[in-house]
C-alpha atoms as a PDB file:
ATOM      1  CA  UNK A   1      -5.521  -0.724  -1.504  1.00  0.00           C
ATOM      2  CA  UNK A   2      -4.164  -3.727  -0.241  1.00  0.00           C
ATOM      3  CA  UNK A   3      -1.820  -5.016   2.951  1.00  0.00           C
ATOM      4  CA  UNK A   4       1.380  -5.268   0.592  1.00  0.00           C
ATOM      5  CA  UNK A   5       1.063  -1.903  -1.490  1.00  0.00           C
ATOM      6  CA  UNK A   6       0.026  -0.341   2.217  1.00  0.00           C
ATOM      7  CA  UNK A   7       2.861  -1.527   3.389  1.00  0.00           C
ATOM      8  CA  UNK A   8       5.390  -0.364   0.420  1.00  0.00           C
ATOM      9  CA  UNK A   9       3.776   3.211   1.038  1.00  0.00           C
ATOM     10  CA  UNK A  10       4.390   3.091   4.624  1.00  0.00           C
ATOM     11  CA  UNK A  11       7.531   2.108   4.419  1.00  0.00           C
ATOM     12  CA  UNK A  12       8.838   4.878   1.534  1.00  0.00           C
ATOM     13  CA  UNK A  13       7.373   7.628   4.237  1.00  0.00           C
ATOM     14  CA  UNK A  14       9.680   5.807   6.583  1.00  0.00           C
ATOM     15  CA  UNK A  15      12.236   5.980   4.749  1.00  0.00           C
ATOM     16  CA  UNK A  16      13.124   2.246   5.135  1.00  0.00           C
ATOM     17  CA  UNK A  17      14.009  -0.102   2.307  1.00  0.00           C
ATOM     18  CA  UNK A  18      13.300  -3.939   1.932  1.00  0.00           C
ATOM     19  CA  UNK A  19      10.424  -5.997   0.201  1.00  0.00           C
ATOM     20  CA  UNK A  20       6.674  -7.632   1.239  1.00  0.00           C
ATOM     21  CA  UNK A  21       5.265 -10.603  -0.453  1.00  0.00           C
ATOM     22  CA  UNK A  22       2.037 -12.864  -0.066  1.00  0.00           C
ATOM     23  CA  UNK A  23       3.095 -16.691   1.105  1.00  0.00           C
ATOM     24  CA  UNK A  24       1.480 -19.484  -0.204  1.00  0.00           C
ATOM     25  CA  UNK A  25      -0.288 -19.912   3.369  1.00  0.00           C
ATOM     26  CA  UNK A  26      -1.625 -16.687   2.921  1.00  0.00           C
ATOM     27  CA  UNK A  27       0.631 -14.874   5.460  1.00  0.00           C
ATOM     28  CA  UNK A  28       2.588 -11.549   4.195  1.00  0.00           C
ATOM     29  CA  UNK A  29       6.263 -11.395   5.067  1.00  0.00           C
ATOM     30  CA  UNK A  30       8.646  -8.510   5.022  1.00  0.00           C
ATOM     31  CA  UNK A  31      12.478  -7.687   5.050  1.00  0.00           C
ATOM     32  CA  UNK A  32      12.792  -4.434   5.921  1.00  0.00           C
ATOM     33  CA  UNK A  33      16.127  -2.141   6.377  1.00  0.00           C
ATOM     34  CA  UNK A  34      16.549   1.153   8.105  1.00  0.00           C
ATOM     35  CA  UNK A  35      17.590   3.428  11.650  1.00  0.00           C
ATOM     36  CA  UNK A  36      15.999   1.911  14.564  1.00  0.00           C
ATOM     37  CA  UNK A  37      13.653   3.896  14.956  1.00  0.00           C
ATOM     38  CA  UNK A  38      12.319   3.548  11.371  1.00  0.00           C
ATOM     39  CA  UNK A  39      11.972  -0.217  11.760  1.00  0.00           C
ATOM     40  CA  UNK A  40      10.097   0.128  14.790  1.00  0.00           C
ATOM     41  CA  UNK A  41       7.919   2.623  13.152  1.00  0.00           C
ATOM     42  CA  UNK A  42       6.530   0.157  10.474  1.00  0.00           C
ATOM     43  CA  UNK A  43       6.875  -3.110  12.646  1.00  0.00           C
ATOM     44  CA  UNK A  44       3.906  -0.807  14.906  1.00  0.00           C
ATOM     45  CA  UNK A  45       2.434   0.074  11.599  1.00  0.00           C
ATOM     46  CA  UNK A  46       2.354  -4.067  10.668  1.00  0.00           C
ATOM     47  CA  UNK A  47       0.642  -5.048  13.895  1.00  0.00           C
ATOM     48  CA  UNK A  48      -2.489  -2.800  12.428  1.00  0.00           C
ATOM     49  CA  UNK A  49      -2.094  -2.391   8.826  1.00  0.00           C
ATOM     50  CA  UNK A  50      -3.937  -0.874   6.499  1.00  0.00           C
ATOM     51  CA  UNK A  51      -7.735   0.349   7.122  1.00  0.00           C
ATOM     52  CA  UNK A  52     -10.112  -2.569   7.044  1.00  0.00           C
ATOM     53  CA  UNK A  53      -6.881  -5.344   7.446  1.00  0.00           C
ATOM     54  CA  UNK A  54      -7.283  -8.146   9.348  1.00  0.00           C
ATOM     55  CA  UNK A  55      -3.484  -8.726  11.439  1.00  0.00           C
ATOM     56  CA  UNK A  56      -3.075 -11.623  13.941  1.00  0.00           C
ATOM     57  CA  UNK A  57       0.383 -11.117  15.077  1.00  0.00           C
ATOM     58  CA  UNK A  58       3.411 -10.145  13.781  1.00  0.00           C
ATOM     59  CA  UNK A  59       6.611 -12.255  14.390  1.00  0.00           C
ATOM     60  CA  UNK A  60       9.997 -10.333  14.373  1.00  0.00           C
ATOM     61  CA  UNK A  61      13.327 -12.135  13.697  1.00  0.00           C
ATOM     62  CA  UNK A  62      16.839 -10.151  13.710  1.00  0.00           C
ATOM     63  CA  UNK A  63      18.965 -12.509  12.407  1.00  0.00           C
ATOM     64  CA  UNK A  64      20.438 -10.897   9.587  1.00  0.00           C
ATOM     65  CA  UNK A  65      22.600  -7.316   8.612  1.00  0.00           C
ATOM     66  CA  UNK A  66      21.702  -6.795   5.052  1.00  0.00           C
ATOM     67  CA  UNK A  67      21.800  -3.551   2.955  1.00  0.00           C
ATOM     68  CA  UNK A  68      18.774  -2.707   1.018  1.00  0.00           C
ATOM     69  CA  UNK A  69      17.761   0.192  -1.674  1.00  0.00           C
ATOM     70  CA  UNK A  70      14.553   0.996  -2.034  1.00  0.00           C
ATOM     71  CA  UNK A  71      11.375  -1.161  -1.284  1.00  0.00           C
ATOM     72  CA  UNK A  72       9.424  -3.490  -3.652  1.00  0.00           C
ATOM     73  CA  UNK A  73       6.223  -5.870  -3.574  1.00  0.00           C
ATOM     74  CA  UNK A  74       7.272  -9.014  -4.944  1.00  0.00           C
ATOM     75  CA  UNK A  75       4.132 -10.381  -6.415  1.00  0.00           C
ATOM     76  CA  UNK A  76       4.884 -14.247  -6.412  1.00  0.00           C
ATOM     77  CA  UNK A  77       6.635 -16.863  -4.223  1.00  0.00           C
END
């Protein structure tokens, strides 16, 4: 199983809501919606990953309120 559908499993557990995609670079990005603690639970969970992953860093920006259901992995750019 790979970093994205990790992630979307991870994140239902959670309880948080949002999306995950691939970039064109190669990257994975995430939007993700929840409690505090929640958040902070899968942005810990992002700096590892799934078994076998390979994660260099994970950037966190807080720029935005948004209201999410659910959480999907959007397959293209």
């Amino acid at each position: 199983m790979g970093y994205r559908e990790s992630m979307r499993r991870e994140a239902e557990k959670l309880e948080v809501s949002g999306w995950v995609r691939n970039r064109r670079d190669g990257s994975v990005e995430a939007m993700v919606c929840g409690t505090d603690d929640a958040i902070a639970a899968i942005i810990a969970w992002a700096r590892t990953g799934p078994r076998f992953s390979k994660v260099e860093r994970v950037l966190v920006e807080n720029d935005q309120v948004i209201t999410s259901v659910g959480f999907t992995v959007i397959f293209t750019e």
